[in-house]
N, C-alpha and C. Protein backbone atom coordinates (compact mmCIF):
# COMPACT_ATOMS: atom_id res chain seq x y z
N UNK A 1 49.20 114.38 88.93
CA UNK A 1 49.81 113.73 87.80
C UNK A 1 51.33 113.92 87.91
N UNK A 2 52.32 112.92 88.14
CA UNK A 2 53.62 112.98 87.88
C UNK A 2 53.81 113.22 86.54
N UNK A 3 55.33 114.05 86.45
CA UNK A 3 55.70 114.48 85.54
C UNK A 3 57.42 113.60 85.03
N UNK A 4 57.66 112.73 84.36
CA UNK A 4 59.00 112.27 84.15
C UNK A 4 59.77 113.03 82.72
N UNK A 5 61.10 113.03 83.15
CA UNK A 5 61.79 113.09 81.84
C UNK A 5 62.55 112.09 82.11
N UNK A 6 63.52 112.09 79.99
CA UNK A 6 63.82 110.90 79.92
C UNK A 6 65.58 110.51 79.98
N UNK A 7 66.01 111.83 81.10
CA UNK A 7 67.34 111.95 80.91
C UNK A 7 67.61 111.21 82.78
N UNK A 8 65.96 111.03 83.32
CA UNK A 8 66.58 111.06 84.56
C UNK A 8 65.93 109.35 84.59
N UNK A 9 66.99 108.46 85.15
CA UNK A 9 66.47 106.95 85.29
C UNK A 9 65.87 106.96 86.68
N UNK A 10 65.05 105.67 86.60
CA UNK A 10 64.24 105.66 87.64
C UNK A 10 64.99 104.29 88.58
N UNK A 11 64.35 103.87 89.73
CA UNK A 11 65.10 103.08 90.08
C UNK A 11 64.57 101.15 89.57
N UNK A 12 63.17 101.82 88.92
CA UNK A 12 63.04 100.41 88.52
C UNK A 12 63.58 100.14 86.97
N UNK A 13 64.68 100.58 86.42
CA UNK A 13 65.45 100.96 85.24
C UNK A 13 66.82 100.40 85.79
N UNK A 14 66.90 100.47 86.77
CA UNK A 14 68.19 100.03 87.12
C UNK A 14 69.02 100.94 87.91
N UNK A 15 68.42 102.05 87.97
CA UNK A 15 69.52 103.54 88.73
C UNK A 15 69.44 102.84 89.90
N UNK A 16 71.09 103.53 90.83
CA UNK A 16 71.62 103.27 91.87
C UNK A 16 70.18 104.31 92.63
N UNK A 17 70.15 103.95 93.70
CA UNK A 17 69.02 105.41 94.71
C UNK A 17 70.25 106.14 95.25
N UNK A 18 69.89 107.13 95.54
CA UNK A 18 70.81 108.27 96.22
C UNK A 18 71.68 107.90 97.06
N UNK A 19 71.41 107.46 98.40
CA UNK A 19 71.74 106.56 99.41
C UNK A 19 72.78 105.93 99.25
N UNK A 20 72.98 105.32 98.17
CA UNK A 20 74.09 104.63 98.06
C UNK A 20 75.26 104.76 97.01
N UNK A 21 74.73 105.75 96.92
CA UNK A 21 75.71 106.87 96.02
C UNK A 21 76.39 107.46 96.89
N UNK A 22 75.88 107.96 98.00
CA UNK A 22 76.56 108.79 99.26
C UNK A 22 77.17 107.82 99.92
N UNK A 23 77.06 106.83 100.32
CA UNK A 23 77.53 105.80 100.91
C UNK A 23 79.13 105.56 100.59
N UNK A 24 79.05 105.32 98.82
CA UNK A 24 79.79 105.04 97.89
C UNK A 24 81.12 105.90 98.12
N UNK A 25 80.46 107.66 98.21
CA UNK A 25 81.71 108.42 98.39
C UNK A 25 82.14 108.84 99.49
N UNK A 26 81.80 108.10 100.88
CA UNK A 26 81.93 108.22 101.88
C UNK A 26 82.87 106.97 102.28
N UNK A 27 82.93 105.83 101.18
CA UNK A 27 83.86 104.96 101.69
C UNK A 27 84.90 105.05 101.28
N UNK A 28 84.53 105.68 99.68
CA UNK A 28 86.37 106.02 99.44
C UNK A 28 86.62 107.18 100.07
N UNK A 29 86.16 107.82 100.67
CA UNK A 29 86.91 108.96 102.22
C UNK A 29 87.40 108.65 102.63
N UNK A 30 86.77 107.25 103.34
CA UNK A 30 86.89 106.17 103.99
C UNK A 30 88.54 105.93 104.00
N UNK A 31 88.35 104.84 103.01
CA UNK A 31 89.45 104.30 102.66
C UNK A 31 90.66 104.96 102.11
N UNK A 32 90.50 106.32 101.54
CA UNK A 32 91.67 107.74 101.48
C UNK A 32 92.18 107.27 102.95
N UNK A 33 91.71 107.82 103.43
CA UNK A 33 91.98 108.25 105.13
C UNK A 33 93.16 107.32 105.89
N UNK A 34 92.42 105.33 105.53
CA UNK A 34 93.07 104.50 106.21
C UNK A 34 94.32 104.49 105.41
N UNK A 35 94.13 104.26 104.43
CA UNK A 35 95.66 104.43 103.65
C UNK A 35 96.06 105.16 103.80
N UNK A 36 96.06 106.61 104.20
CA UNK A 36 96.82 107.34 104.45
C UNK A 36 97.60 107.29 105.38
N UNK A 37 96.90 106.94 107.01
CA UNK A 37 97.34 106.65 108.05
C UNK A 37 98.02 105.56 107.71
N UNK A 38 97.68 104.59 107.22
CA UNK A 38 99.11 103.09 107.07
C UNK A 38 100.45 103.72 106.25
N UNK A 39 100.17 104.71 105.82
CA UNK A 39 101.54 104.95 104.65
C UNK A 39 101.92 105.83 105.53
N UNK A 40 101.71 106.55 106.70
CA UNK A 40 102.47 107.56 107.54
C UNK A 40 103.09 106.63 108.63
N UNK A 41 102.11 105.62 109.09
CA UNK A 41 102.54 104.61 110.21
C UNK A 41 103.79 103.86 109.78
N UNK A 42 104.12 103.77 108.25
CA UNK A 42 105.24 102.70 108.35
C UNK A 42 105.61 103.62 107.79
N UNK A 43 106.05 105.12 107.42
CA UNK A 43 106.94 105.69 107.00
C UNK A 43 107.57 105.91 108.51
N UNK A 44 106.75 106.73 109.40
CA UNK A 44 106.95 106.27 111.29
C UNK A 44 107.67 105.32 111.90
N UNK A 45 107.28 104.12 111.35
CA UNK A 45 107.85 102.71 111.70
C UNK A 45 109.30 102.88 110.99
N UNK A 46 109.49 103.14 109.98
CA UNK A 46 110.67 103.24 109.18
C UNK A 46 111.43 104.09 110.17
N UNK A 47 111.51 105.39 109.99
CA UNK A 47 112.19 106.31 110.56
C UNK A 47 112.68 105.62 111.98
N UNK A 48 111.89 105.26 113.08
CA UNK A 48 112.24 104.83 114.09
C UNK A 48 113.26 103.26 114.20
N UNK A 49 113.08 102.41 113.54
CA UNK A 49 114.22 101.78 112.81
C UNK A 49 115.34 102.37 112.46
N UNK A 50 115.52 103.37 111.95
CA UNK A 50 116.77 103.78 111.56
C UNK A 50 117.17 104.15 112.41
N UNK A 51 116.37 105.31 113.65
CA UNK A 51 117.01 106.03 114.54
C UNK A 51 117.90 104.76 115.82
N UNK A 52 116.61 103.61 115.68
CA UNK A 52 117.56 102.29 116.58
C UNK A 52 118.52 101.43 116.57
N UNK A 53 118.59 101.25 114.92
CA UNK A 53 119.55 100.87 114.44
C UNK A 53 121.00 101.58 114.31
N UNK A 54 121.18 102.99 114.23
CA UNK A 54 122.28 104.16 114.68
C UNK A 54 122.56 104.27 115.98
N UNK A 55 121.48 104.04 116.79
CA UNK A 55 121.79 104.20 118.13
C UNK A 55 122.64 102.88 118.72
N UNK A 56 122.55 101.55 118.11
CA UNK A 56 123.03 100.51 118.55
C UNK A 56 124.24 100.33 118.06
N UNK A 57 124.14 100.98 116.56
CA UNK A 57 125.57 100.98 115.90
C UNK A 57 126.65 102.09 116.44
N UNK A 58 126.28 102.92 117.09
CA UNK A 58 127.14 104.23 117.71
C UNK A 58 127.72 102.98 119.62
N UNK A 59 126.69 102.51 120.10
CA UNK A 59 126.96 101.47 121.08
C UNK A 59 127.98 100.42 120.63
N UNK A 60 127.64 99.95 119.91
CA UNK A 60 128.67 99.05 119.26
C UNK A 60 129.93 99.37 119.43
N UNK A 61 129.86 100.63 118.29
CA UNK A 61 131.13 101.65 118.40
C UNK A 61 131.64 101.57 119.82
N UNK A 62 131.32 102.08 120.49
CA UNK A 62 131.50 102.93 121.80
C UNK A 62 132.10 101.78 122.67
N UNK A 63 131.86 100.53 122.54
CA UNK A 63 132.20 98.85 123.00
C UNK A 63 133.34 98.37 122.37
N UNK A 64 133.59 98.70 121.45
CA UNK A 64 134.62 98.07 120.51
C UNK A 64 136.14 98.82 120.34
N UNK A 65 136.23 100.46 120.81
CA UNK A 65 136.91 100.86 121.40
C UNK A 65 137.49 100.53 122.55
N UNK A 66 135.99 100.52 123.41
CA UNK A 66 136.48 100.57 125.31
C UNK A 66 137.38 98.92 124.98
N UNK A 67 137.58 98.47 124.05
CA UNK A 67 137.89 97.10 124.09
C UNK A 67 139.10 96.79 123.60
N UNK A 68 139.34 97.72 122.24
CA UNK A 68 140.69 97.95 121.96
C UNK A 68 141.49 98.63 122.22
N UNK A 69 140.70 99.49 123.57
CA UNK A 69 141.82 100.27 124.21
C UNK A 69 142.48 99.23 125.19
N UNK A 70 141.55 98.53 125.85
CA UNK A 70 141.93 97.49 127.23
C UNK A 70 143.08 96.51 126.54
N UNK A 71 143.07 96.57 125.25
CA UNK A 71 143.67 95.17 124.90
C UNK A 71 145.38 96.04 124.28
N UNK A 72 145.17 97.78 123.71
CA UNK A 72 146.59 97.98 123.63
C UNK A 72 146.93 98.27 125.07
N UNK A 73 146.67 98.36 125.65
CA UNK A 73 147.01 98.65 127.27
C UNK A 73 147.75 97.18 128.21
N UNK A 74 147.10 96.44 127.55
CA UNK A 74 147.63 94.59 128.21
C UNK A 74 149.14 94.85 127.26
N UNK A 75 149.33 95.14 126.07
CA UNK A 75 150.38 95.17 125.05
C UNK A 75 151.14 96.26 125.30
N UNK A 76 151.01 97.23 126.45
CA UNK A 76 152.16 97.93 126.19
C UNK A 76 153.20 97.84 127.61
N UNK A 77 154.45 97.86 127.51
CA UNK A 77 155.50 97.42 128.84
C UNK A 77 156.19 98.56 128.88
């Protein structure tokens, strides 16, 4: 003879089964996880942008000298 109480639903009541309850909190792990990795990847992506963008602007620099030196050098007698 089964024994029920009436605090616990059954699944022909409508309750989720176990299974997919675990499922459930295994995808928002899931999905913690990937978002996490995308919000480190473009904080990553960010950082390395900046470091290329300084490095081209220090080049720049470094061009724009060698250039106004050549040009007071044509100007001086």
């Amino acid at each position: 003879m089964m024994k029920s109480t009436d605090s616990v639903r059954s699944e022909e009541e409508g309750a989720l089964p176990t299974t997919a309850v675990k499922l459930n909190i295994w995808h928002k792990i899931l999905f913690y996880l990937v978002g996490l990795t995308a919000a480190l990847t473009i904080c990553l992506l960010i950082r390395l942008s900046n470091k290329l963008a300084a490095d081209a602007q220090r080049k720049a620099m470094a061009h724009f000298k060698d250039i106004s030196s050549r040009i007071g050098h044509r100007f001086d007698n």
